[in-house]
N, C-alpha and C. Protein backbone atom coordinates (compact mmCIF):
# COMPACT_ATOMS: atom_id res chain seq x y z
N UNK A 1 67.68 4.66 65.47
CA UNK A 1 67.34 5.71 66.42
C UNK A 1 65.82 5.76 66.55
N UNK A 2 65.42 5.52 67.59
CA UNK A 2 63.81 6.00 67.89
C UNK A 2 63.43 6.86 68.75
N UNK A 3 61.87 7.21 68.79
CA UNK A 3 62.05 8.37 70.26
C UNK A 3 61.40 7.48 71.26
N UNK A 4 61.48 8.37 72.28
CA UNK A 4 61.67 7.70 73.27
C UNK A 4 59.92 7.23 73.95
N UNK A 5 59.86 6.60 74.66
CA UNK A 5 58.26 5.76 74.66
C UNK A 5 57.48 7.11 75.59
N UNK A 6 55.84 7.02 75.72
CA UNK A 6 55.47 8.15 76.67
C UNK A 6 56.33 7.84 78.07
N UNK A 7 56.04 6.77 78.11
CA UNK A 7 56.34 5.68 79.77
C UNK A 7 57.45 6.59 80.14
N UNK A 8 58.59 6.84 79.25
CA UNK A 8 59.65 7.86 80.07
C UNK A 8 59.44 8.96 80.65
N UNK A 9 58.33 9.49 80.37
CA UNK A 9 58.20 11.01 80.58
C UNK A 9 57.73 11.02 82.34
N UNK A 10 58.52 11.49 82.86
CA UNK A 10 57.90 12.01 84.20
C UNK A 10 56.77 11.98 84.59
N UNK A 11 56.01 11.26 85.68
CA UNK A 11 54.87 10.99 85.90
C UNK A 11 54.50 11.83 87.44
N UNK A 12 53.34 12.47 87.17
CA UNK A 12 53.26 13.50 88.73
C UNK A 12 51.99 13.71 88.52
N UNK A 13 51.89 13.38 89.97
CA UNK A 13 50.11 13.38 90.73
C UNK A 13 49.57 14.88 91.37
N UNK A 14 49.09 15.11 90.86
CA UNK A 14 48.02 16.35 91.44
C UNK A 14 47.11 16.16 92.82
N UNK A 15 47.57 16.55 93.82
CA UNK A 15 46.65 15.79 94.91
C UNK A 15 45.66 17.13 95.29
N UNK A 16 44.52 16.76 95.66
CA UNK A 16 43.55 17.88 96.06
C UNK A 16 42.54 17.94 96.57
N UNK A 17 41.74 19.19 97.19
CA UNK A 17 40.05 18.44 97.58
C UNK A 17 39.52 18.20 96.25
N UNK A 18 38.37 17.44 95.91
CA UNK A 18 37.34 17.38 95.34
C UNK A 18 36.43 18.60 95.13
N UNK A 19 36.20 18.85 96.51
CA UNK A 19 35.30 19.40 96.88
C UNK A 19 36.04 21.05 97.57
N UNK A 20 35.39 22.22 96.71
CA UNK A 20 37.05 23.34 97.21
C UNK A 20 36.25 24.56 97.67
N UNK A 21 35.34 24.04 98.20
CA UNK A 21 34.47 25.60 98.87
C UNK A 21 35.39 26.24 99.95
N UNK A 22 36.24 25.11 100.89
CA UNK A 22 37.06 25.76 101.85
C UNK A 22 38.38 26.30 101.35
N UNK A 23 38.86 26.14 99.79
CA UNK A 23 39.91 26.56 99.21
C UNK A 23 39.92 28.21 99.01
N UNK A 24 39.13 28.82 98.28
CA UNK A 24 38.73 29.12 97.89
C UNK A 24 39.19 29.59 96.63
N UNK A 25 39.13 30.45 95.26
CA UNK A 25 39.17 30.57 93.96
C UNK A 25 41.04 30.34 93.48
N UNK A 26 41.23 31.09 94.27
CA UNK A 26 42.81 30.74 94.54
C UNK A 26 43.25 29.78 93.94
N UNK A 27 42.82 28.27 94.83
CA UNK A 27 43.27 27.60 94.61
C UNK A 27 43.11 26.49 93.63
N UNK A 28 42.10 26.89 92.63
CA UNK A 28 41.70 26.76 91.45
C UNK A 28 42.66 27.02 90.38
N UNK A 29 42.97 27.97 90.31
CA UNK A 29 44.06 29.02 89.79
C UNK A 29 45.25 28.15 89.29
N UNK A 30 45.56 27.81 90.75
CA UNK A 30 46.93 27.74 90.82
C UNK A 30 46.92 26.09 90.67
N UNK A 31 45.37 25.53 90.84
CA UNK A 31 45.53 23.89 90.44
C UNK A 31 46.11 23.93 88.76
N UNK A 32 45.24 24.65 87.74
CA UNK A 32 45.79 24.55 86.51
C UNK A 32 46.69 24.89 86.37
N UNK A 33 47.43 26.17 86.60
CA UNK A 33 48.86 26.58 86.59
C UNK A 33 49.87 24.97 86.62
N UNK A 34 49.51 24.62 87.89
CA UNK A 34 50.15 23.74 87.96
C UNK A 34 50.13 22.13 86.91
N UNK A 35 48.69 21.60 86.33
CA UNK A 35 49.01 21.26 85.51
C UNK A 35 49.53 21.95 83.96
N UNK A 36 49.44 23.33 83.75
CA UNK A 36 49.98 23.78 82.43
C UNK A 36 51.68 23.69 82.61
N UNK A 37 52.07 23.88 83.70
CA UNK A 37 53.54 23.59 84.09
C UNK A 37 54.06 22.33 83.94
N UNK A 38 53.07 21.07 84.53
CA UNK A 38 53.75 19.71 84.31
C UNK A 38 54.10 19.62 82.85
N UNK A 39 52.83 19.93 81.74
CA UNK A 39 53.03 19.99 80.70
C UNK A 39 53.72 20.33 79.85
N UNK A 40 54.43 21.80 80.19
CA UNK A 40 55.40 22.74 79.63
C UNK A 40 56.64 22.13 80.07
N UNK A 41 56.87 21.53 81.29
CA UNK A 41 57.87 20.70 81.79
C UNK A 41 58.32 19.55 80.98
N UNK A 42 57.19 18.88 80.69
CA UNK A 42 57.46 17.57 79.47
C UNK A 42 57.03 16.41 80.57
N UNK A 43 56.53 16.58 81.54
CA UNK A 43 55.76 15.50 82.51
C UNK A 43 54.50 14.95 81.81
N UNK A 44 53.58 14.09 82.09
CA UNK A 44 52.67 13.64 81.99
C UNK A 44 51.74 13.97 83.82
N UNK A 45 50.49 14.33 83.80
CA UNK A 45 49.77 14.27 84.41
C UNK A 45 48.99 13.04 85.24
N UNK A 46 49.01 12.68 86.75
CA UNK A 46 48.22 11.77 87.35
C UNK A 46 46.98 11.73 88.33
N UNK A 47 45.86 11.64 87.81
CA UNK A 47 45.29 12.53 88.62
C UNK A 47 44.11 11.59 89.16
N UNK A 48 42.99 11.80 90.30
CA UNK A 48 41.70 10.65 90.91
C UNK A 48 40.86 10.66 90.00
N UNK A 49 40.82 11.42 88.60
CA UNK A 49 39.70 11.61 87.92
C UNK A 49 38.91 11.71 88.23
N UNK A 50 38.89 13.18 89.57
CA UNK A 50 37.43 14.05 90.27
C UNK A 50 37.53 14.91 89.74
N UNK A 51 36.98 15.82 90.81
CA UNK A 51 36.61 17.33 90.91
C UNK A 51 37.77 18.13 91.52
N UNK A 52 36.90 19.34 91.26
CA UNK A 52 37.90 20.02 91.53
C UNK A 52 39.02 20.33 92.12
N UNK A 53 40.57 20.24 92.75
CA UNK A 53 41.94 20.99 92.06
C UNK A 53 42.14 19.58 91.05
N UNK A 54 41.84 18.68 91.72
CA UNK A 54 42.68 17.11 90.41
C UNK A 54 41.99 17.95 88.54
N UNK A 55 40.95 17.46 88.92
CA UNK A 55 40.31 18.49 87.89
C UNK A 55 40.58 19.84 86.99
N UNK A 56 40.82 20.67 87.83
CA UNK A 56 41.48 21.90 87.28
C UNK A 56 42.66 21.90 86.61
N UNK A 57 43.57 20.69 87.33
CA UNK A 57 45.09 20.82 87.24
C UNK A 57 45.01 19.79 85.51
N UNK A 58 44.07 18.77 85.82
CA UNK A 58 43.73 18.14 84.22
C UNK A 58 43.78 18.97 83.26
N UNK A 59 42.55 19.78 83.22
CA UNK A 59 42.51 21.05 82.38
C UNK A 59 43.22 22.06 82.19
N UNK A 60 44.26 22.17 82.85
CA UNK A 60 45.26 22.81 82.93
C UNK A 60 46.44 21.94 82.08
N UNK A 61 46.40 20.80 81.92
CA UNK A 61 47.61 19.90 81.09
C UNK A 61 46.95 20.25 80.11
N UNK A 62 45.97 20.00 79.66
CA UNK A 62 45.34 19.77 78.26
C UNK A 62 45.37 21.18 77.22
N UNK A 63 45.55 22.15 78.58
CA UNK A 63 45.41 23.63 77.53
C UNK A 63 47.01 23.65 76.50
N UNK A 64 47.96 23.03 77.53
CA UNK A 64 49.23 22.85 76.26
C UNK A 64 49.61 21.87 76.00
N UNK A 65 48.65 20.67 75.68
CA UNK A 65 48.69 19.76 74.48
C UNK A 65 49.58 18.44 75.54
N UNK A 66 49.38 18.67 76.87
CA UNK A 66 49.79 17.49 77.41
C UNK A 66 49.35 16.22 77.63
N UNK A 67 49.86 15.17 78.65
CA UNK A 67 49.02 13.93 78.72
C UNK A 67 48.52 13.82 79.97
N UNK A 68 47.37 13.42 79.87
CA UNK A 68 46.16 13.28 81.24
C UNK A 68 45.56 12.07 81.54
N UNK A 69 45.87 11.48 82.62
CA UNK A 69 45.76 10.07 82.79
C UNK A 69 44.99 10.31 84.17
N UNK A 70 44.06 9.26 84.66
CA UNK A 70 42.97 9.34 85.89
C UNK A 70 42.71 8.36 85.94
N UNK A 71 42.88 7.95 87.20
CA UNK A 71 42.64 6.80 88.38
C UNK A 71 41.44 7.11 89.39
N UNK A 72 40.25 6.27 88.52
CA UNK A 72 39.21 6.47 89.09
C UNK A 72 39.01 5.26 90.23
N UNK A 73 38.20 5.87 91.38
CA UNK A 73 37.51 4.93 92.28
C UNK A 73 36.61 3.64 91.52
N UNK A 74 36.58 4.14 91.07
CA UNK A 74 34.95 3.38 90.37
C UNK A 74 35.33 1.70 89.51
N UNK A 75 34.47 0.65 89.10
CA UNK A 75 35.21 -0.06 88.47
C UNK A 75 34.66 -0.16 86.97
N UNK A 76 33.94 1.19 86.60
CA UNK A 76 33.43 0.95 85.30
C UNK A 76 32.71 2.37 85.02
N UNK A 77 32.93 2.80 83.82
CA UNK A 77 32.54 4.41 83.47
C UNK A 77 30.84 4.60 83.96
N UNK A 78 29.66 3.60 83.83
CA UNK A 78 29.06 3.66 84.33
C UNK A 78 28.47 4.16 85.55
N UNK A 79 29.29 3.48 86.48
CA UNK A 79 29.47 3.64 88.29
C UNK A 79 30.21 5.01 88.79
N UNK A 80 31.39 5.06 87.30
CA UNK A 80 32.19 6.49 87.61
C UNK A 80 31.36 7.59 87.56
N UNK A 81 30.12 8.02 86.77
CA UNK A 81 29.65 8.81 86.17
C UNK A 81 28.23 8.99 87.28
N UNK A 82 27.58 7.85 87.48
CA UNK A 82 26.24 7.22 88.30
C UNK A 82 26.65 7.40 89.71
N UNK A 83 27.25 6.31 90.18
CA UNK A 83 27.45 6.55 91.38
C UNK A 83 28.33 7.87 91.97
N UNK A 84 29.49 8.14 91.80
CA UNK A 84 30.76 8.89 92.22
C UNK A 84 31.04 9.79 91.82
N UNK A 85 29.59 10.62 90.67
CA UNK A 85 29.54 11.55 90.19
C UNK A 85 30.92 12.44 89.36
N UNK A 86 31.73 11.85 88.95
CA UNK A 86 32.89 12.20 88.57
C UNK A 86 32.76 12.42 86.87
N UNK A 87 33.87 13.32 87.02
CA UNK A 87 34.03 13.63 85.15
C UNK A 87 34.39 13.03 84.71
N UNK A 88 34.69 13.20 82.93
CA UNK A 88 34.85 12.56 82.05
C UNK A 88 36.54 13.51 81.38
N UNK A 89 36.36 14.97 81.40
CA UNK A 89 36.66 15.53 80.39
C UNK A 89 38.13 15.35 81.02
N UNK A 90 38.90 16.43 79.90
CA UNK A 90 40.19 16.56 80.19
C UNK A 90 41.28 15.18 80.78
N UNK A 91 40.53 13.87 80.20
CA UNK A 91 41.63 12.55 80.39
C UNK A 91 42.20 11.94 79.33
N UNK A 92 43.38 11.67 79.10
CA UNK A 92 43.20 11.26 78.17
C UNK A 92 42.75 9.22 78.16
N UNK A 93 42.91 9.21 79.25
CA UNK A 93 42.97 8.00 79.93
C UNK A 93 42.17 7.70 81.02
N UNK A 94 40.82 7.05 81.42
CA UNK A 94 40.95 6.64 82.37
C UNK A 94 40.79 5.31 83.16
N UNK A 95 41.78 4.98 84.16
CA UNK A 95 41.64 3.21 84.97
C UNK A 95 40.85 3.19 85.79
N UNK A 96 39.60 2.39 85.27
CA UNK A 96 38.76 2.19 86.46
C UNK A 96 39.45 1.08 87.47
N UNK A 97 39.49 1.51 88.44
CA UNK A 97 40.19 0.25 89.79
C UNK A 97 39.52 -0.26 90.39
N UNK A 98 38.32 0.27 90.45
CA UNK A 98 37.21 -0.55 91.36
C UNK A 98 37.64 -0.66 92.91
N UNK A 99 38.91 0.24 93.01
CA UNK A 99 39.64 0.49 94.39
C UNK A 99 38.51 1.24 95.80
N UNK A 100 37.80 2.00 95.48
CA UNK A 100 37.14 3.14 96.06
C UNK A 100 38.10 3.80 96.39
N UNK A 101 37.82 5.08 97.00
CA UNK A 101 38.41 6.25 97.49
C UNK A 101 40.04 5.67 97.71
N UNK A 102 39.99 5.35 99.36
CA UNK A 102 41.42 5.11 99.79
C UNK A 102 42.34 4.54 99.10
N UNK A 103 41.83 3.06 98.50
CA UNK A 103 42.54 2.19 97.36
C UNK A 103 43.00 3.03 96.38
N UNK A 104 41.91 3.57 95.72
CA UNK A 104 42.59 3.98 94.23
C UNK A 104 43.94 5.36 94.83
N UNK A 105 43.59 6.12 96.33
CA UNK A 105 45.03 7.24 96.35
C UNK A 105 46.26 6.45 96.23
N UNK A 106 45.90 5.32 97.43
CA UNK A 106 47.54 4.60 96.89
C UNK A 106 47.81 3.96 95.49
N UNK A 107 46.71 4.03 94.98
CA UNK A 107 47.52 3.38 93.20
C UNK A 107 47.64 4.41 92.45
N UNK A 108 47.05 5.78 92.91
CA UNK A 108 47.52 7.04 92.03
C UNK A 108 48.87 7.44 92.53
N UNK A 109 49.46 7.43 93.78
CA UNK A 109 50.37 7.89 94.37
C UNK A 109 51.64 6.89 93.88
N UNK A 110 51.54 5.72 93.78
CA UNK A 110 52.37 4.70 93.26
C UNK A 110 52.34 4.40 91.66
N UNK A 111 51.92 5.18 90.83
CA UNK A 111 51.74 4.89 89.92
C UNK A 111 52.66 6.10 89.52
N UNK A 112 52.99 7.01 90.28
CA UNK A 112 53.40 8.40 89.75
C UNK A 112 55.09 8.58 90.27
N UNK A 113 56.14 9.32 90.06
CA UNK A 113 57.24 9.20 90.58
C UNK A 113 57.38 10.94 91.60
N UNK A 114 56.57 11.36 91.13
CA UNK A 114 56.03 12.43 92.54
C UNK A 114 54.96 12.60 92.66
N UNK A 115 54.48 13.52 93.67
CA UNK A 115 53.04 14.16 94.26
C UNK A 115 53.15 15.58 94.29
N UNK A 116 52.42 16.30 93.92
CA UNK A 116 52.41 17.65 94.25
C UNK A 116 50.87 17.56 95.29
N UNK A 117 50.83 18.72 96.32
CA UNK A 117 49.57 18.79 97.27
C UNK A 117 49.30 20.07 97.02
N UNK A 118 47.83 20.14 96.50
CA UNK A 118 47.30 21.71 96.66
C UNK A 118 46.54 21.57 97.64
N UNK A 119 45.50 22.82 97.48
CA UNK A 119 44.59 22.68 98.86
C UNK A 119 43.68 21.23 99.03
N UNK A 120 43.65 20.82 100.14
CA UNK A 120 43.13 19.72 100.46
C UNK A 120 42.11 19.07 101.67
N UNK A 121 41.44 17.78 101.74
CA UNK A 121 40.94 17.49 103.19
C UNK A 121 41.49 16.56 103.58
N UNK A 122 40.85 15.60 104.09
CA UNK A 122 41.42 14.21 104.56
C UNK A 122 42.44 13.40 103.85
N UNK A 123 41.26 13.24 102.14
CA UNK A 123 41.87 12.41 101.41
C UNK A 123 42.57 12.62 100.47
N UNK A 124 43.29 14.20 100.60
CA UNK A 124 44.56 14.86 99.78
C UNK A 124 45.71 14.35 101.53
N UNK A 125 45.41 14.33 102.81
CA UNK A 125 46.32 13.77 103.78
C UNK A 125 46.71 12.86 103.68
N UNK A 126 46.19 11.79 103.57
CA UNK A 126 45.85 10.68 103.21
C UNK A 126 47.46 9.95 102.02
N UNK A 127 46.87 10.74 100.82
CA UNK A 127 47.79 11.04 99.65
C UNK A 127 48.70 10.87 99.92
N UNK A 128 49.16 12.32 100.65
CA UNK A 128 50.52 12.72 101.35
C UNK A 128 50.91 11.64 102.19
N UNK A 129 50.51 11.21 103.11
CA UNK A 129 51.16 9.88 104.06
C UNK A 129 51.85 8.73 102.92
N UNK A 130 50.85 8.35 102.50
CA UNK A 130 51.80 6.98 101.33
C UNK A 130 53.15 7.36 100.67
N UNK A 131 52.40 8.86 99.83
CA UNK A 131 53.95 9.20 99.62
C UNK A 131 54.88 9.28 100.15
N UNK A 132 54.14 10.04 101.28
CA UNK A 132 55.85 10.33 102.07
C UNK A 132 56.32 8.76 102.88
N UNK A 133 55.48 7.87 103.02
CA UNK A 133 55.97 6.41 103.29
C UNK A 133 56.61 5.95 102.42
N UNK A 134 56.37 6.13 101.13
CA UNK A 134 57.29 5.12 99.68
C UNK A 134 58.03 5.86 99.81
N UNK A 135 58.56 7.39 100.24
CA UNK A 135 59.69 7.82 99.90
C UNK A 135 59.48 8.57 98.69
N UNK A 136 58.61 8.93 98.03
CA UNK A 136 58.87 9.76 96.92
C UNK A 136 58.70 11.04 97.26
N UNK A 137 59.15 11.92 96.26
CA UNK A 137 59.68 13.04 96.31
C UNK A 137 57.78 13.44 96.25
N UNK A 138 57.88 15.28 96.88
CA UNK A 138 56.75 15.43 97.29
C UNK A 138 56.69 17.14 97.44
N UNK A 139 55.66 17.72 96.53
CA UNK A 139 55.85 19.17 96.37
C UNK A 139 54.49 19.74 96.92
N UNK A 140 54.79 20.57 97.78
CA UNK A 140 53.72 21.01 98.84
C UNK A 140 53.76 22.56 97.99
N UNK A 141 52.46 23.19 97.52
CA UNK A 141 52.10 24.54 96.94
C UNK A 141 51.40 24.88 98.08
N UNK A 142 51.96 26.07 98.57
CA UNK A 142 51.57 26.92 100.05
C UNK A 142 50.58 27.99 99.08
N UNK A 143 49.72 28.66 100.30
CA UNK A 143 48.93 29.41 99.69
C UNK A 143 47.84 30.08 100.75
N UNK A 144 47.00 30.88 100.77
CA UNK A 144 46.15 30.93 101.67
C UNK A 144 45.01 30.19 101.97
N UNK A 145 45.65 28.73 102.06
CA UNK A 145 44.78 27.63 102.64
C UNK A 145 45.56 26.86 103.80
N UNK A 146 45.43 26.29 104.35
CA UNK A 146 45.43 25.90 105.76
C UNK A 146 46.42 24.12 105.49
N UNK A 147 45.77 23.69 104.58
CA UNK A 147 46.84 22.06 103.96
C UNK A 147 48.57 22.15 103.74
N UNK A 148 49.08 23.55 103.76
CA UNK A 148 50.52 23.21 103.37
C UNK A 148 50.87 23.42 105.16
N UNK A 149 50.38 23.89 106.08
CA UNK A 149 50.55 24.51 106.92
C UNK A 149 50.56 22.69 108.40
N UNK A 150 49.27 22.01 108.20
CA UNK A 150 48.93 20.91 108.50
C UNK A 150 49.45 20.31 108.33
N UNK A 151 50.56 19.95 107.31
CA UNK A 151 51.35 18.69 106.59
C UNK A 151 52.22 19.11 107.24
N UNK A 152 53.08 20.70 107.49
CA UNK A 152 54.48 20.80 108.06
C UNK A 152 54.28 20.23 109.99
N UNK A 153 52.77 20.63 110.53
CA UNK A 153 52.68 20.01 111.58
C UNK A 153 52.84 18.75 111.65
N UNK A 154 52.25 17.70 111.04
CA UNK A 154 52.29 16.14 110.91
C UNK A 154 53.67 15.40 110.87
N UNK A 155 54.55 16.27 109.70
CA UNK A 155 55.89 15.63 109.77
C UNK A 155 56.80 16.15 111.27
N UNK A 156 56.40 17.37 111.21
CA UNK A 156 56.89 17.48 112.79
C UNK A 156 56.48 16.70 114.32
N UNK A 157 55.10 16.83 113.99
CA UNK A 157 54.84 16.06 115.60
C UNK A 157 54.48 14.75 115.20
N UNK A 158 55.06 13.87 114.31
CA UNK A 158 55.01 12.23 113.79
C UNK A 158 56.84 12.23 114.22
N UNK A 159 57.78 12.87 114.65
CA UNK A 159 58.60 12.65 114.55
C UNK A 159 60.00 11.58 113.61
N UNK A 160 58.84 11.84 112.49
CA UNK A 160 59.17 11.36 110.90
C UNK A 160 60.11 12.18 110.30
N UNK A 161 60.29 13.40 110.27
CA UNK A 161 61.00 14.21 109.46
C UNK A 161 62.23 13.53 108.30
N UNK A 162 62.89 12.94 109.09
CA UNK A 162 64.04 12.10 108.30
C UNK A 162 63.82 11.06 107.87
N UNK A 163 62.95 10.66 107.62
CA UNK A 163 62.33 9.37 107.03
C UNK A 163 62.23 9.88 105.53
N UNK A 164 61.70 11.24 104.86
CA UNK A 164 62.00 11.34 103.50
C UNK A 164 62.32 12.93 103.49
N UNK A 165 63.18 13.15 102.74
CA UNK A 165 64.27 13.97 102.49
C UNK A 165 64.01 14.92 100.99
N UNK A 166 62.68 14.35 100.81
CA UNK A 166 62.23 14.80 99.54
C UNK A 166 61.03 15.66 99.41
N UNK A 167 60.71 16.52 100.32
CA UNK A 167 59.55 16.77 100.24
C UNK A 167 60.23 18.71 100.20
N UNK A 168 59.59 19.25 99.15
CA UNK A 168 59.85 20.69 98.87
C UNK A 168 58.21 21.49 99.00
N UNK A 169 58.62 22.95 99.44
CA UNK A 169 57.86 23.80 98.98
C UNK A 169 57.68 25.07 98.34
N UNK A 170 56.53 25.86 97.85
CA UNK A 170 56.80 26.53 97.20
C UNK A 170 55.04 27.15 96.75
N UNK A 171 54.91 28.79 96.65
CA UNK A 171 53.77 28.81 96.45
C UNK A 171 53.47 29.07 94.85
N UNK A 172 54.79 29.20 94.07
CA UNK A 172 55.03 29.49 92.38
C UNK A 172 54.53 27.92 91.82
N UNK A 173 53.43 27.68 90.76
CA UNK A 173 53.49 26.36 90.69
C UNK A 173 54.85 26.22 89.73
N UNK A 174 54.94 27.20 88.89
CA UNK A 174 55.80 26.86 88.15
C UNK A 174 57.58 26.37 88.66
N UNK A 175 58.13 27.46 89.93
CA UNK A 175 59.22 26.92 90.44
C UNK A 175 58.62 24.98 91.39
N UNK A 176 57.87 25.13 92.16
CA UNK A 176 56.99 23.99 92.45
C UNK A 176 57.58 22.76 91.90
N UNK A 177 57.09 22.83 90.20
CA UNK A 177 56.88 21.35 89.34
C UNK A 177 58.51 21.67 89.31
N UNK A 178 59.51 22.69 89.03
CA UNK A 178 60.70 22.63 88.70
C UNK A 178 61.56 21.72 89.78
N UNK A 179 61.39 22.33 90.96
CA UNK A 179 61.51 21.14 92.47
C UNK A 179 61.48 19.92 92.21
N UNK A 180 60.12 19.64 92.32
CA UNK A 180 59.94 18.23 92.02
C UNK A 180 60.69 17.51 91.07
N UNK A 181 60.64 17.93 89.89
CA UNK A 181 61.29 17.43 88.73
C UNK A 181 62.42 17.13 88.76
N UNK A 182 63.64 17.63 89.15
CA UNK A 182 64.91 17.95 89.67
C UNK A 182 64.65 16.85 90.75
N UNK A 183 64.06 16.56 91.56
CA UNK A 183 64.31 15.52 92.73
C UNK A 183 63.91 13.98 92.31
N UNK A 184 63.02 14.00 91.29
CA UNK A 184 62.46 13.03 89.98
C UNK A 184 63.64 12.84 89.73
N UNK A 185 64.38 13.20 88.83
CA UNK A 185 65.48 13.00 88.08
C UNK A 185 66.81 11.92 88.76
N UNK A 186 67.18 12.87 90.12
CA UNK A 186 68.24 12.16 91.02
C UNK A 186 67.54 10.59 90.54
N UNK A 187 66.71 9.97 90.81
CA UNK A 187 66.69 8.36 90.99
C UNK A 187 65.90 7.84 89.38
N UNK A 188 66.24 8.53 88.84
CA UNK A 188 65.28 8.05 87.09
C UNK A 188 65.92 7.51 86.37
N UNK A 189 66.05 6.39 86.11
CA UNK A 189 66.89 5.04 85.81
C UNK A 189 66.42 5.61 83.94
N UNK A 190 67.78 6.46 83.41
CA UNK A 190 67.82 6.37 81.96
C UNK A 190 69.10 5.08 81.50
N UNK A 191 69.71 4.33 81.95
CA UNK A 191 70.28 3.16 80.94
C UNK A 191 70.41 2.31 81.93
N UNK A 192 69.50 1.36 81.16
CA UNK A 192 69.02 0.06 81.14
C UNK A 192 69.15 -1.11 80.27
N UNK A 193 68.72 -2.25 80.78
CA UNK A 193 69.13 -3.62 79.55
C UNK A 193 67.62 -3.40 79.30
N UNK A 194 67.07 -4.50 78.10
CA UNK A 194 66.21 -4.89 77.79
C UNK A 194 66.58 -6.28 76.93
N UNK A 195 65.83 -7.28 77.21
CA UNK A 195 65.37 -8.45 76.80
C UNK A 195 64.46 -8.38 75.60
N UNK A 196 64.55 -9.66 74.77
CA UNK A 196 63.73 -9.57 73.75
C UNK A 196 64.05 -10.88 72.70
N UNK A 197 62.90 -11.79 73.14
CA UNK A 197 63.14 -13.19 72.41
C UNK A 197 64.49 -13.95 72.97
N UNK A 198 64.77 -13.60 74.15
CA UNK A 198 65.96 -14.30 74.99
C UNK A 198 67.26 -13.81 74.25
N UNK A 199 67.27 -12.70 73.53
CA UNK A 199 68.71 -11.80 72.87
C UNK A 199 68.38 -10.93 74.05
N UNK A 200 69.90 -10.27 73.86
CA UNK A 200 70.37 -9.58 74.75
C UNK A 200 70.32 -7.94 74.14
N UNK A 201 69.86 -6.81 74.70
CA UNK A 201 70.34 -5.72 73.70
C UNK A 201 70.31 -4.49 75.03
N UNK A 202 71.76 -3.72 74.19
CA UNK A 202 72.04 -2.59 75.44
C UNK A 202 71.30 -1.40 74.69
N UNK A 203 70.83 -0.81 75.83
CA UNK A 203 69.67 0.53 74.92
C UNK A 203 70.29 1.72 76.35
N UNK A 204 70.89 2.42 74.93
CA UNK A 204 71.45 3.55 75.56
C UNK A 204 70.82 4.93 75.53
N UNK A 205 70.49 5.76 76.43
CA UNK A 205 69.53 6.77 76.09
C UNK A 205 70.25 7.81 76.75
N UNK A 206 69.98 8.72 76.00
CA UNK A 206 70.32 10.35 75.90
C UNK A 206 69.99 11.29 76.88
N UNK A 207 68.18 10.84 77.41
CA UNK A 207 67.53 11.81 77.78
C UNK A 207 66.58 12.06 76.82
N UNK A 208 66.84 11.96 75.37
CA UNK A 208 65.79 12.05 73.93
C UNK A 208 65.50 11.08 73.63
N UNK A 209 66.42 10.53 73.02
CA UNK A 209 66.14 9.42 72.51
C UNK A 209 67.05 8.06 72.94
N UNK A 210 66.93 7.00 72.17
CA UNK A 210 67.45 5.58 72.31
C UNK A 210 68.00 4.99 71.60
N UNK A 211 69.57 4.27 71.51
CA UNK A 211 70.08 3.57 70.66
C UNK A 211 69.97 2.04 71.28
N UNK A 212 69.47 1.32 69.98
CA UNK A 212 69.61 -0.42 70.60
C UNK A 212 70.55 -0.72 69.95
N UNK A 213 71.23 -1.84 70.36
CA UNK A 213 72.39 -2.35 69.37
C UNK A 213 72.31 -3.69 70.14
N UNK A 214 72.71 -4.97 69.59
CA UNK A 214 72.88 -5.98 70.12
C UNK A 214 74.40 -6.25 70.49
């Protein structure tokens, strides 16, 4: 019997401005809420390793002992720090991609098995498009900012709507990550084969943990 690897744990992206003067305090708030929820959930955190909501929502995993992973633009802590002015704290992890901006959203967005959107500009839209192109599930936190409001226009006048079937909202972060999670789950491949030295072994899992047996 072993437990089960981090890699299982639910992976969910924090999408947001950087930059949140047009948010305003609000949505600060409710960025950490929302990572103290992924955490309390048993998710792992994915975030651009910026500023502020990605940021907040970091610091918000870390206050209950969760995991914080960041997908920086940059291709080296140097450049992250120098050029792109970005933090350090609250990661436990971070991949430099050397992607810049646009690159690295689609490898944060694909790297994760949902998106949550707080307040945002372009390149929290941006976010949202890939996702909702791959099809993953996608949790919009409404609020008195203007981004949950913009996204319901886009899927409407893109005449996309039925193209993904996964996209929830909600201004509670905590019901929010519960959404998401629950729509995570429907397609989360718990039994699987695994290979190993060309033997064969069936690994059966619980949800906790894992039995191998050959």
């Amino acid at each position: 019997m072993q437990s089960r690897h981090q890699h299982f744990k639910i992976k969910i992206s924090v999408s947001g401005a950087a930059e949140t003067s047009a948010c305003g305090e609000e949505s600060l708030i409710k960025a950490a809420e929302l990572g103290r929820e992924i955490g309390r959930q048993g998710a792992m955190l994915i975030s651009g390793a910026t500023t502020g909501i990605p940021f907040w929502a970091a610091k918000g995993i870390k206050e209950v002992g969760g995991v914080s992973v960041g997908l920086s633009p940059a291709a080296s802590e140097e450049e992250h720090v120098d050029r792109y002015k970005l933090p350090l704290d609250y990661m436990d992890l971070i991949v430099y991609t050397g992607a810049g901006y646009s690159g690295r959203d689609i490898l944060m967005t694909r790297s994760s098995d949902a998106v949550l959107i707080g307040c945002g500009r372009i390149g929290t839209i941006h976010e949202f498009t890939v996702a909702f192109e791959d099809n993953k599930p996608v949790g919009i936190l409404q609020g008195p900012w203007s981004t949950d409001e913009v996204i319901q226009i886009i899927i409407e006048k893109s005449n996309r709507a039925k193209d993904n079937q996964k996209i929830v909202y909600d201004s509670n972060p905590k019901i929010l990550v519960e959404k998401i999670i629950e729509l995570v789950k429907k397609d989360k491949r718990e039994y699987y084969k695994v290979y190993d030295n060309g033997d064969k072994f069936d690994v059966d899992c619980d949800g906790v943990t894992c039995k191998t047996a050959l």
